[in-house]
Protein backbone atom coordinates (compact mmCIF):
# COMPACT_ATOMS: atom_id res chain seq x y z
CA UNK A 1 -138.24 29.13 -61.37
CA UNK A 2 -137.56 32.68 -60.94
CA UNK A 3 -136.55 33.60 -64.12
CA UNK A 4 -140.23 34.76 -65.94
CA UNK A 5 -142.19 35.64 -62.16
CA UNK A 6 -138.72 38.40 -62.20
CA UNK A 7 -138.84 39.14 -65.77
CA UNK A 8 -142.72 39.95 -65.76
CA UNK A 9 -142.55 41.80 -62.61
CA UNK A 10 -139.98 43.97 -63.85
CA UNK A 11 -141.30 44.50 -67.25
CA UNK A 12 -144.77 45.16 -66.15
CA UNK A 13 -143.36 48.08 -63.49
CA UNK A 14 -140.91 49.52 -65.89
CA UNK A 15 -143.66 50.04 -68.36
CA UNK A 16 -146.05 51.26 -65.95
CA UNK A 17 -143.82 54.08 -63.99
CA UNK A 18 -142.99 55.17 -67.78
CA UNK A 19 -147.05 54.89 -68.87
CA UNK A 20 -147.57 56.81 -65.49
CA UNK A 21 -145.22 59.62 -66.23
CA UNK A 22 -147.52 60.18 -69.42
CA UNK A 23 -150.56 59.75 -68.02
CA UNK A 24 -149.44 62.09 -64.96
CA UNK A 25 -148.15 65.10 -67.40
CA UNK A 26 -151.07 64.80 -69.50
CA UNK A 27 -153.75 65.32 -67.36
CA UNK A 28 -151.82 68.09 -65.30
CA UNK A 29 -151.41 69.72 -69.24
CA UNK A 30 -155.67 69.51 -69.26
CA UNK A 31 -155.86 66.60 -71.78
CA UNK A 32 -158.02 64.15 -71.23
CA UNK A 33 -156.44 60.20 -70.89
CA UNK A 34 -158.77 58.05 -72.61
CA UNK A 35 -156.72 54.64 -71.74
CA UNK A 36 -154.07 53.44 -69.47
CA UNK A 37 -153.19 49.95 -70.65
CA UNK A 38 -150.46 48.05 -69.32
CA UNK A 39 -149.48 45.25 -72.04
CA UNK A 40 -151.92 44.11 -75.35
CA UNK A 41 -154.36 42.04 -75.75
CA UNK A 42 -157.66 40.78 -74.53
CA UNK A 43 -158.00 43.00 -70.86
CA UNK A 44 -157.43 40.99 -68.12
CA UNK A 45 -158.91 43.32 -65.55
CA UNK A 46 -160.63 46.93 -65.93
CA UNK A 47 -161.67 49.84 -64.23
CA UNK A 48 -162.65 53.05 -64.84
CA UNK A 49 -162.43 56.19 -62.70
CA UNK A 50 -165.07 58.47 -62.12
CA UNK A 51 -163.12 61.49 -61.26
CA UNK A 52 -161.18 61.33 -65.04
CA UNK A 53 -163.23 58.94 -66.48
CA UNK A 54 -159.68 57.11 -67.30
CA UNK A 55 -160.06 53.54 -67.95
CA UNK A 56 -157.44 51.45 -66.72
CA UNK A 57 -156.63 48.14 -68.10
CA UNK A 58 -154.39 45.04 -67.51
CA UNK A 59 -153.82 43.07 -70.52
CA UNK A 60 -153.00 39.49 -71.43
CA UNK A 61 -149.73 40.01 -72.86
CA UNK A 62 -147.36 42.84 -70.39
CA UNK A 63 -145.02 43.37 -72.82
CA UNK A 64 -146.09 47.04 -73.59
CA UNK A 65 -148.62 49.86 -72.69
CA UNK A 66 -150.12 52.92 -73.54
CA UNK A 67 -151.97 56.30 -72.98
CA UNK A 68 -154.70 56.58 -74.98
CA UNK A 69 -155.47 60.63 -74.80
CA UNK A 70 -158.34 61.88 -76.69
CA UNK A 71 -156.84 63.69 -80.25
CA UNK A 72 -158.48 64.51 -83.26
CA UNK A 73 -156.26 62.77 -85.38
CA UNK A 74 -157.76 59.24 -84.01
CA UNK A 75 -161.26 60.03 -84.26
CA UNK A 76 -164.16 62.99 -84.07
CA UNK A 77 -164.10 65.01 -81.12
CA UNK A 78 -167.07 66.85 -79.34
CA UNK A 79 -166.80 70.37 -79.52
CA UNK A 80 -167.23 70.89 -76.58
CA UNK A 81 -164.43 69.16 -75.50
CA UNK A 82 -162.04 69.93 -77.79
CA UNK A 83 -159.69 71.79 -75.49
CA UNK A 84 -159.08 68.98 -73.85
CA UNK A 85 -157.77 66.82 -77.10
CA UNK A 86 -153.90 66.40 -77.20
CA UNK A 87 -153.42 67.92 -80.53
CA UNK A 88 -155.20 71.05 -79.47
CA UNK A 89 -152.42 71.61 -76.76
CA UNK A 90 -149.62 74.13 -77.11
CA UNK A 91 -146.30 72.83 -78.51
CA UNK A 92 -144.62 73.10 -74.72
CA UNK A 93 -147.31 71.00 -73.32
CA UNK A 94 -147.09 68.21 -76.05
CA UNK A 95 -143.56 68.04 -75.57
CA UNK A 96 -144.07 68.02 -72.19
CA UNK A 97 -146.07 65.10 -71.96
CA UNK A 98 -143.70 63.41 -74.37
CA UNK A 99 -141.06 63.81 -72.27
CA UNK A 100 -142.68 62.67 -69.00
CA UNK A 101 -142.38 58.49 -69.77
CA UNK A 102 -138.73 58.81 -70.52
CA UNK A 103 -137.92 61.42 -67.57
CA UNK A 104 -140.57 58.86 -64.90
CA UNK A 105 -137.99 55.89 -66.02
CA UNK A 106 -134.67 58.05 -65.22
CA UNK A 107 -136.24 59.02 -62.28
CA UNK A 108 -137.21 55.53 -61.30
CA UNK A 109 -133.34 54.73 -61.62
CA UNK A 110 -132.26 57.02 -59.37
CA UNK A 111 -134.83 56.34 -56.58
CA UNK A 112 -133.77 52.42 -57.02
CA UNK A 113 -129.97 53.12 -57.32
CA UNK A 114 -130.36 55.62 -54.06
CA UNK A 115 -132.58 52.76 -52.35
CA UNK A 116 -129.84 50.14 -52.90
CA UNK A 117 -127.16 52.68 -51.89
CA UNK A 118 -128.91 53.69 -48.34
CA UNK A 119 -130.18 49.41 -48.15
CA UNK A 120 -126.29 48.81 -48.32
CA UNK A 121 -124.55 45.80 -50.19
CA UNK A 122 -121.92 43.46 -49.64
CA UNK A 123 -119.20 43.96 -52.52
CA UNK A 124 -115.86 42.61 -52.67
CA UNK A 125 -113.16 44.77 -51.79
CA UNK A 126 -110.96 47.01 -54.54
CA UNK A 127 -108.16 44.62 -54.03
CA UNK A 128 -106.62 43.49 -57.71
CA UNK A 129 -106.03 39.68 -58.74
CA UNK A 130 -102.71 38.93 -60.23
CA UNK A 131 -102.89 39.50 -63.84
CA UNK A 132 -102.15 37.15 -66.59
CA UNK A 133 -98.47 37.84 -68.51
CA UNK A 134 -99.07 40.10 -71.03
CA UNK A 135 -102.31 41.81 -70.13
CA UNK A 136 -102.32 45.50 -70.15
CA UNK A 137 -102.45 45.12 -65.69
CA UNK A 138 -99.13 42.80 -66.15
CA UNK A 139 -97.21 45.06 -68.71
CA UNK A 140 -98.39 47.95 -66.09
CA UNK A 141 -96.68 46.31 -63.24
CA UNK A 142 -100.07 45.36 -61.40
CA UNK A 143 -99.91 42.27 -58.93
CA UNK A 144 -101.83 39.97 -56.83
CA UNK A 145 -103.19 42.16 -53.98
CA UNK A 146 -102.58 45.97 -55.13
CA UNK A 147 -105.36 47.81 -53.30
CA UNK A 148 -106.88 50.24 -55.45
CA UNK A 149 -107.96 54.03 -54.11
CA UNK A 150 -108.91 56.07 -56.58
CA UNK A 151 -109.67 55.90 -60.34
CA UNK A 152 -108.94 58.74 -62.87
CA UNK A 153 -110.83 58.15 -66.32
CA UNK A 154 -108.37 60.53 -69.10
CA UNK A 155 -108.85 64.01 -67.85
CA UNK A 156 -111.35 63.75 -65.30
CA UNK A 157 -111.26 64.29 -61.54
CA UNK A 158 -110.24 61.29 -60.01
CA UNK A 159 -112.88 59.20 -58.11
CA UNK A 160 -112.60 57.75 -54.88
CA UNK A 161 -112.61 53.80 -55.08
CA UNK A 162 -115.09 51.68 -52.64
CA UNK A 163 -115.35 48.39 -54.15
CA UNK A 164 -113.84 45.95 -56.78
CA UNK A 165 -117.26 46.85 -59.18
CA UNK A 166 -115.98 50.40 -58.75
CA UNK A 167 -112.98 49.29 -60.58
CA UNK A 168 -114.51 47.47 -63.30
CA UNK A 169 -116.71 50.45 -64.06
CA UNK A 170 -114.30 52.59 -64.46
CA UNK A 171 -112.48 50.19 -66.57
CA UNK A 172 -115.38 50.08 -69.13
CA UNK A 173 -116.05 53.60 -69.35
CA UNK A 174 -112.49 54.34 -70.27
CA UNK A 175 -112.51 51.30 -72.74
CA UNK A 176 -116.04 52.43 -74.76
CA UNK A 177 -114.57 56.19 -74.66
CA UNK A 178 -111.11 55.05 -75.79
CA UNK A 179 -109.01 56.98 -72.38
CA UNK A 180 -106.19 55.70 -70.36
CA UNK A 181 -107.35 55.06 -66.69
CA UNK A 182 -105.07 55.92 -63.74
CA UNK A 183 -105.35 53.99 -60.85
CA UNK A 184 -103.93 55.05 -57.59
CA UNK A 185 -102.58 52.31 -55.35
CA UNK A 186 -101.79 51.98 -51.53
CA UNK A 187 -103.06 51.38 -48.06
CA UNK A 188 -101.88 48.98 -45.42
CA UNK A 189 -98.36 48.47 -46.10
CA UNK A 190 -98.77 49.18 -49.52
CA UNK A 191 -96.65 52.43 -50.86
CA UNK A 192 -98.55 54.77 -52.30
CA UNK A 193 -98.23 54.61 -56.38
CA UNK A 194 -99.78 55.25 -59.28
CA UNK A 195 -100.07 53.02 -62.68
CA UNK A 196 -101.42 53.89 -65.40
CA UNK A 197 -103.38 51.44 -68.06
CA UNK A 198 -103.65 52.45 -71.60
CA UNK A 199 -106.94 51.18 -72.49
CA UNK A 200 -106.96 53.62 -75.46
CA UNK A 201 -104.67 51.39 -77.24
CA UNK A 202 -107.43 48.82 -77.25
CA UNK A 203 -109.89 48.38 -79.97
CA UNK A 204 -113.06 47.66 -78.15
CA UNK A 205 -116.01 46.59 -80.20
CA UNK A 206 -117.96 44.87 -77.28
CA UNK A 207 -117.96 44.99 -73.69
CA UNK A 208 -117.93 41.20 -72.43
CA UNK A 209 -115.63 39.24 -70.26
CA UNK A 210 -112.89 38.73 -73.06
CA UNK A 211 -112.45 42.50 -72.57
CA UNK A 212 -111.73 42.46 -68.69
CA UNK A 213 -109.17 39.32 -69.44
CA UNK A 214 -107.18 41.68 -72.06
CA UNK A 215 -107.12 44.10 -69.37
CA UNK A 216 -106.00 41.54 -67.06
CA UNK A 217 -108.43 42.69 -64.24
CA UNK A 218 -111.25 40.08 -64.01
CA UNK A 219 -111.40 39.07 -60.82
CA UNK A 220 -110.77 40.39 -57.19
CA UNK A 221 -108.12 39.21 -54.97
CA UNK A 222 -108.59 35.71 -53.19
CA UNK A 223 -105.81 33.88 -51.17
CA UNK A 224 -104.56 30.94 -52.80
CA UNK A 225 -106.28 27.89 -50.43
CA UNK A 226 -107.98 25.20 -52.05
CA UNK A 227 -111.88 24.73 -51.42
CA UNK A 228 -113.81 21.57 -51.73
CA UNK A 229 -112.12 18.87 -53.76
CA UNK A 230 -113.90 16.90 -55.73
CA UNK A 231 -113.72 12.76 -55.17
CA UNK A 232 -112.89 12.01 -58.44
CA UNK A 233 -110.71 15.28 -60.11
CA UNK A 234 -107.47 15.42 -60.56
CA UNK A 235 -106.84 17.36 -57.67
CA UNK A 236 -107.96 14.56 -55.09
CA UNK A 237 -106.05 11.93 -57.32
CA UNK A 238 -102.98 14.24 -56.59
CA UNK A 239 -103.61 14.14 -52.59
CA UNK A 240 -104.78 17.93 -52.02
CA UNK A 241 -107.19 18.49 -49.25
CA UNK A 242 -109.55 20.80 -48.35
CA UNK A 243 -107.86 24.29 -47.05
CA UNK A 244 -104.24 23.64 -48.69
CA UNK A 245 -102.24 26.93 -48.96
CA UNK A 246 -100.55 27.08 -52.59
CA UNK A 247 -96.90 28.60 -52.47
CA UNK A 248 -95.87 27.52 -56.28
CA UNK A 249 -96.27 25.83 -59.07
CA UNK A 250 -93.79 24.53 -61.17
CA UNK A 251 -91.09 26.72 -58.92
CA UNK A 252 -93.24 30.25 -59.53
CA UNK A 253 -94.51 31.83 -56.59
CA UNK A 254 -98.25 32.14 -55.85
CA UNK A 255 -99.89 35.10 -55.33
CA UNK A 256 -103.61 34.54 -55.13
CA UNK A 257 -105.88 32.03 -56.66
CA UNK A 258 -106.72 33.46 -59.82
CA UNK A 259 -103.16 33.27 -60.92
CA UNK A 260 -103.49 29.56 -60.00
CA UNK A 261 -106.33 29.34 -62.38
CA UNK A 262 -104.39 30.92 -65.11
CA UNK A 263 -101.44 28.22 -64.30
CA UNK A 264 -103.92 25.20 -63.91
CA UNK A 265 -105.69 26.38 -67.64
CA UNK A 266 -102.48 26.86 -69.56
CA UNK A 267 -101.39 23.64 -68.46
CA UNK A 268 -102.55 21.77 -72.00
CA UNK A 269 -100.70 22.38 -74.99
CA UNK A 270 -101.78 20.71 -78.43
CA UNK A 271 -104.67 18.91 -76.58
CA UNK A 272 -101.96 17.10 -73.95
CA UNK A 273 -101.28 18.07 -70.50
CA UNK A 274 -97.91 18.75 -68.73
CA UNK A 275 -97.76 17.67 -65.17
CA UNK A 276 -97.32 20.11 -62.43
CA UNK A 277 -95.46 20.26 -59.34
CA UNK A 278 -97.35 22.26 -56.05
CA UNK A 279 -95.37 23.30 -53.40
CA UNK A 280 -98.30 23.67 -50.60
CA UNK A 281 -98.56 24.56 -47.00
CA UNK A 282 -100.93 22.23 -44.72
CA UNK A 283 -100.98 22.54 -40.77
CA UNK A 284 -97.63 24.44 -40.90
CA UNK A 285 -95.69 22.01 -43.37
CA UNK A 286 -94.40 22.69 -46.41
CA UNK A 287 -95.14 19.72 -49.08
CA UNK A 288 -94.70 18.72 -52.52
CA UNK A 289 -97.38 17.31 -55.15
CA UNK A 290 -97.56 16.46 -58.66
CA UNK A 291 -100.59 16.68 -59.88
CA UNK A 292 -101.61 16.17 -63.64
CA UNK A 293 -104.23 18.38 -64.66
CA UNK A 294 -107.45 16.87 -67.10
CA UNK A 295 -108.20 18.09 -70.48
CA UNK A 296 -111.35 19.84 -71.11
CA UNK A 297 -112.66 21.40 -74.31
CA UNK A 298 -113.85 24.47 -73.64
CA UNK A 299 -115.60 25.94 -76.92
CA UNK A 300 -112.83 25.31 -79.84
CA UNK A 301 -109.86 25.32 -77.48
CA UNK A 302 -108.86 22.93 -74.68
CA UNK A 303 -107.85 23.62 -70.87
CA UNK A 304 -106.43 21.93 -68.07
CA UNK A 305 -108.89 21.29 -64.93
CA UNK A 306 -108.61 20.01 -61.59
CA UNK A 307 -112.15 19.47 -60.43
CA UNK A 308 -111.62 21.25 -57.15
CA UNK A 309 -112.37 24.92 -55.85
CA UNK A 310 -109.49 27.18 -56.15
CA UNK A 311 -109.20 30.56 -54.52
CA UNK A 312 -110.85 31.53 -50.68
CA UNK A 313 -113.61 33.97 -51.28
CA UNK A 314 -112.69 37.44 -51.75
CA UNK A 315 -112.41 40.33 -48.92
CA UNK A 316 -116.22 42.23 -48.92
CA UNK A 317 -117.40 45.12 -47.55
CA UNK A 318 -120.42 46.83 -46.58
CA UNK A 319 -121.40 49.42 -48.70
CA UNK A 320 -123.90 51.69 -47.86
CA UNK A 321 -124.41 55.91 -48.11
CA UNK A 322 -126.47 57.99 -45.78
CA UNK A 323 -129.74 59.84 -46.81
CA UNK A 324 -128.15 63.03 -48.81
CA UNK A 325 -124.81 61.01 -50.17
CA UNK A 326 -127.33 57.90 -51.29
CA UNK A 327 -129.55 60.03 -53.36
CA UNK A 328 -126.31 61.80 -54.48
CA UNK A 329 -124.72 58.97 -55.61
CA UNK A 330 -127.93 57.17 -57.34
CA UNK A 331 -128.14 60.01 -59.72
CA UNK A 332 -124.72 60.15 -60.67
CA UNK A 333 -125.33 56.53 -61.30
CA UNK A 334 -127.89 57.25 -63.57
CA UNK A 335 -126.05 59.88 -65.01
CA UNK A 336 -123.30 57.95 -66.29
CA UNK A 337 -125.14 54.51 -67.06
CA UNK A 338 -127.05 57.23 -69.17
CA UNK A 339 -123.72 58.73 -70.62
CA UNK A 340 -122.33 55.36 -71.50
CA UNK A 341 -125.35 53.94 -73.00
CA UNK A 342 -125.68 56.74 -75.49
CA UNK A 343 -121.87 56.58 -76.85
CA UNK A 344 -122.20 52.69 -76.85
CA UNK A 345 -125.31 53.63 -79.15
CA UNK A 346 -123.46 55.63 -81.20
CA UNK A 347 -120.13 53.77 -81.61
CA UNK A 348 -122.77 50.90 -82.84
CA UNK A 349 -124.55 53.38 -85.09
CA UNK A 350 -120.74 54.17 -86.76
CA UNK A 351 -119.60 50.77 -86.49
CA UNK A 352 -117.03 51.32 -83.83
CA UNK A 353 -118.85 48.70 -81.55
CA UNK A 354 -120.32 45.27 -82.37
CA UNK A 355 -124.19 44.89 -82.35
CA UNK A 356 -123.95 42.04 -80.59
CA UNK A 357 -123.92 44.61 -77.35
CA UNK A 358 -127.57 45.01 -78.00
CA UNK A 359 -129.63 42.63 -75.53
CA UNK A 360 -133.38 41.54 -76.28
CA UNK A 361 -136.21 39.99 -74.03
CA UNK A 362 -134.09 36.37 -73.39
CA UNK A 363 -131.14 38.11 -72.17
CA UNK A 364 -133.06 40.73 -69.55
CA UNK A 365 -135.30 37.66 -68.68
CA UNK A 366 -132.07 35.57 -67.65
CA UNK A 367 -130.35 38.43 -65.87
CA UNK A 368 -133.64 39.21 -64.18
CA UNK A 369 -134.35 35.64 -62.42
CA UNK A 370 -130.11 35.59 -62.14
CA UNK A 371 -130.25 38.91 -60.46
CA UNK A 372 -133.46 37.68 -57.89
CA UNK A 373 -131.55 34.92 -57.04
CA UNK A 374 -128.98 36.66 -55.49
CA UNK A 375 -131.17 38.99 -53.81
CA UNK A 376 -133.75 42.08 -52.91
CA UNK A 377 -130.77 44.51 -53.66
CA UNK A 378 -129.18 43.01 -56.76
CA UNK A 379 -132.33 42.92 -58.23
CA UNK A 380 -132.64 46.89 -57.76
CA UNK A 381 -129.64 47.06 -59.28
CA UNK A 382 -130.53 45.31 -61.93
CA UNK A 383 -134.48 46.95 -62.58
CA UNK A 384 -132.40 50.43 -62.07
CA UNK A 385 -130.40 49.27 -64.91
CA UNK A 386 -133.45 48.52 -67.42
CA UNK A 387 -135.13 51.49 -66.39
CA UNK A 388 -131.93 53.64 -67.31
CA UNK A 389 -131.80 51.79 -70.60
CA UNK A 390 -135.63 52.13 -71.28
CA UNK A 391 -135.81 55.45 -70.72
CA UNK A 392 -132.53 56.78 -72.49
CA UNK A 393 -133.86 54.23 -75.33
CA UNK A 394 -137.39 56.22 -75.71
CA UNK A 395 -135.60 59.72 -76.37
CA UNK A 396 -133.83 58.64 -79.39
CA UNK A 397 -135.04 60.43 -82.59
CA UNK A 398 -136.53 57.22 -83.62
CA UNK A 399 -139.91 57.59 -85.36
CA UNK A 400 -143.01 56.07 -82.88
CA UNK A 401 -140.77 56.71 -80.10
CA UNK A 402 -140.62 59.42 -77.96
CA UNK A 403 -137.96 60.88 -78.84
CA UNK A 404 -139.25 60.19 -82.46
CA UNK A 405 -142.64 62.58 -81.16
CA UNK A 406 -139.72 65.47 -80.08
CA UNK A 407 -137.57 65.75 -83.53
CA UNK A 408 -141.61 66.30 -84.71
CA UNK A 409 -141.83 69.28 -82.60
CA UNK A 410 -138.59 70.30 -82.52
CA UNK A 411 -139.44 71.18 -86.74
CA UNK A 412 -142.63 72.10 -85.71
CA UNK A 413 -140.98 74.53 -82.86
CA UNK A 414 -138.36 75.78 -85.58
CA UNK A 415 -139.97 76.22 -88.75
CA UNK A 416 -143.79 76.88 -87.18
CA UNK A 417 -145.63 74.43 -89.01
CA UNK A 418 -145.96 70.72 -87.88
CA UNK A 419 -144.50 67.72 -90.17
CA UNK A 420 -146.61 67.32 -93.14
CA UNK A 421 -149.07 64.03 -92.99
CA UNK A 422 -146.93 62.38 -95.91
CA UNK A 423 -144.07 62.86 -94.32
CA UNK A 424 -144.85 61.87 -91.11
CA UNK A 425 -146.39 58.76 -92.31
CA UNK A 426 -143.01 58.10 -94.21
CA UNK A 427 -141.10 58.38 -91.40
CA UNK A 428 -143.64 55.92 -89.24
CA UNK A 429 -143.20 52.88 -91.38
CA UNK A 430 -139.34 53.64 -91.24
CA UNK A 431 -139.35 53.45 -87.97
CA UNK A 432 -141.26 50.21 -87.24
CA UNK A 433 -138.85 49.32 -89.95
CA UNK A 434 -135.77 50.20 -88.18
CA UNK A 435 -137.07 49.28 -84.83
CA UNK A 436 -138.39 45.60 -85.90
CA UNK A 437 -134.44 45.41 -87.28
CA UNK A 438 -133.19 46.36 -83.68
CA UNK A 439 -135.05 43.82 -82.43
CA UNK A 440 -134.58 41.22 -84.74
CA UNK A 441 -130.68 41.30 -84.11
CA UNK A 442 -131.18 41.84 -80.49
CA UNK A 443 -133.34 38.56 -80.04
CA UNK A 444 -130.92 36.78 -82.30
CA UNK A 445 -127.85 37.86 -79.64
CA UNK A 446 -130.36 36.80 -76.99
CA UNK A 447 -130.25 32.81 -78.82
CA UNK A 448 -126.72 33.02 -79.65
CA UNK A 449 -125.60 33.79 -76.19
CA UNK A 450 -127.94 32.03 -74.32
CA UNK A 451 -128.15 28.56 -76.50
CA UNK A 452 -125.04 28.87 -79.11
């Protein structure tokens, strides 16, 4: 039920902050804004201002908007008002202006990252599940319930760790940039150590939950207790109960419940299960059950299931910056989701990364009503995250997009003569070309994740 109520109110804001930053620029430039639509289509609602004599407009469909400015170029312009067209302006100005719907998005991102960072959020703590054998965590010499500090991403400072997401962003940026991440363990009666994870042996097309498995970091730490049992799994067949303690399996030692996961999965060989023996603790005793896992296909492989809850919930924290660190920290956000989205761009533009990384209007409509459901913050999170993408989206030196209108200029600014009409007109229908290709693959992710 959430799902399009989320998606329209984040599309509809995202579009009109970066309309806004247009509209804002140009009339502080002296041009005069002719329209201020937010989506296409028949108007819903109008009204026009008498101090600018704007005209602002809802439409049917809020999938888009625009600035209509007054320019000779779309149609005759009174003399006497010709300094106020948009193609009359100076070269800084037009740029300018340009700039502004991109720049109002970035900014938006940082105000929403710094709002969810002051707001505070409950995160699970930078404590490490025990990785699967032969991950790159396992080969490392990671285990169950290593506390990480701090991060170092290749050559770069390290960072101070907070939280488990922490962790996995650090991960990704040194997997998309190809670096070896340090991570720097201790605290409580942990030593203090350091292990290193060679992500820049991996060949990382796409950034997706297969990547964090090959890592071997997926999850956070959880004790190993059982949760609700279902009445007719395997698990209640077996005679486990509601907070059982798992020592072993099979004579291995348990660390934490994501290992027990692993164990329970890899259970089925050739489509047949093997039947386990847990050594558990329950009200101080120490008992033994065999339990005999079900087969489950999962896609084109099968998997052993218990039908019961495994792993307590993870340690969180409170996270949450005061007034200067908050704002601090939402731009560096922005910074690097910035960063990261353009070399993602660009390893897809070489072939180094998969298109299937690009997301169209299903995808950000199911993470949208996902992201409301959890709550007011996550869905900050998750509108700073379109907004980032948006606006770092608009300055590429696409034709009809902003950053399209800047490589214009930029020739204009370097050879003193704007791009000639042919031209220009060349380069348009290549770039609703290009851009309707974008999409086209993006919305055909969108079904393949969503219904494949």
């Amino acid at each position: 039920m959430l799902t399009l109520p989320a998606f329209i109110l984040a599309i509809s804001l995202l579009i009109a902050v970066h309309e806004y930053g247009h509209y804002r620029v140009a009339l502080a430039c002296g041009v005069k804004v002719l329209r201020f639509s937010i989506g296409f289509g028949k108007p819903l609602w109008r009204w026009q201002s008498r101090r600018t004599s704007t005209e602002f407009v809802l439409a049917m469909f809020p999938v888009g908007g625009y600035v209509k400015m007054l320019d000779e170029r779309e149609g005759p312009v009174e003399p006497a008002q010709r300094h106020l067209a948009f193609n009359t302006q100076s070269l800084r100005r037009r740029m300018a202006i340009v700039v502004a719907g991109p720049a109002a998005n970035l900014l938006l991102a940082v105000l929403l990252y710094a709002a969810v960072n002051w707001i505070g959020v409950q995160l699970a703590a930078p404590v490490l599940a025990h990785p699967a054998v032969g991950t790159l965590a396992h080969q490392a010499g990671l285990k169950g319930g290593d506390r990480v500090r701090h991060v170092t991403i290749g050559t770069d400072t390290p960072h101070e760790v907070v939280s488990f997401e922490d962790v996995r962003w650090a991960l990704t940026r040194g997997a998309l940039q190809g670096e070896d991440v340090l991570l720097q363990m201790g605290g409580g009666d942990q030593p203090a150590h350091d292990v290193l994870l060679k992500l820049s042996t991996l060949e990382i097309t796409e950034v997706d939950a297969a990547l964090f498995a090959r890592i071997g970091l997926s999850a956070p730490f959880t004790r190993p207790l059982i949760g609700e049992v279902m009445s007719d799994g395997a698990a209640a067949q077996a005679g486990l109960l509601h907070g059982d303690e798992v020592l072993a399996i099979n004579q291995q030692v348990v660390m934490d419940g994501q290992q027990i996961r692993q164990i329970i999965r890899s259970a089925v060989t050739d489509g047949r299960a093997s039947s386990q023996v847990w050594t558990i603790r329950r009200q101080g005793q120490d008992l033994e059950i065999r339990l005999m896992p079900r087969v489950v296909a999962e896609g084109d492989r099968t998997v052993g299931r218990i039908g019961a809850f495994v792993g307590a919930p993870p340690e969180m924290l409170m996270v949450r910056y005061g007034l200067f660190d908050g704002l601090l920290r939402g731009l560096t956000q922005t910074w690097d989701v910035s960063v990261l989205t353009l070399k993602m761009m660009g390893k897809m533009l070489i072939g180094e990364a998969s298109v299937k990384n690009l997301s169209g209007p299903l995808t950000i409509a199911d993470y949208a009503g996902k992201s409301a459901s959890l709550g007011f913050t996550q869905y900050l999170i998750f509108l700073a995250l379109i907004s980032v993408s948006l606006g770092v989206l608009n300055l590429l030196p696409l034709p009809i997009l902003d950053g399209g209108h800047l490589m214009y200029y930029l020739w204009e600014g370097a050879t003193g003569r704007p791009v000639p009409d042919r031209w220009m007109d060349r380069l348009q229908q290549g770039g609703i070309v290009l851009l309707t290709v974008m999409m086209s693959i993006a919305l055909f992710n969108d079904v393949t994740r969503l219904f494949g």
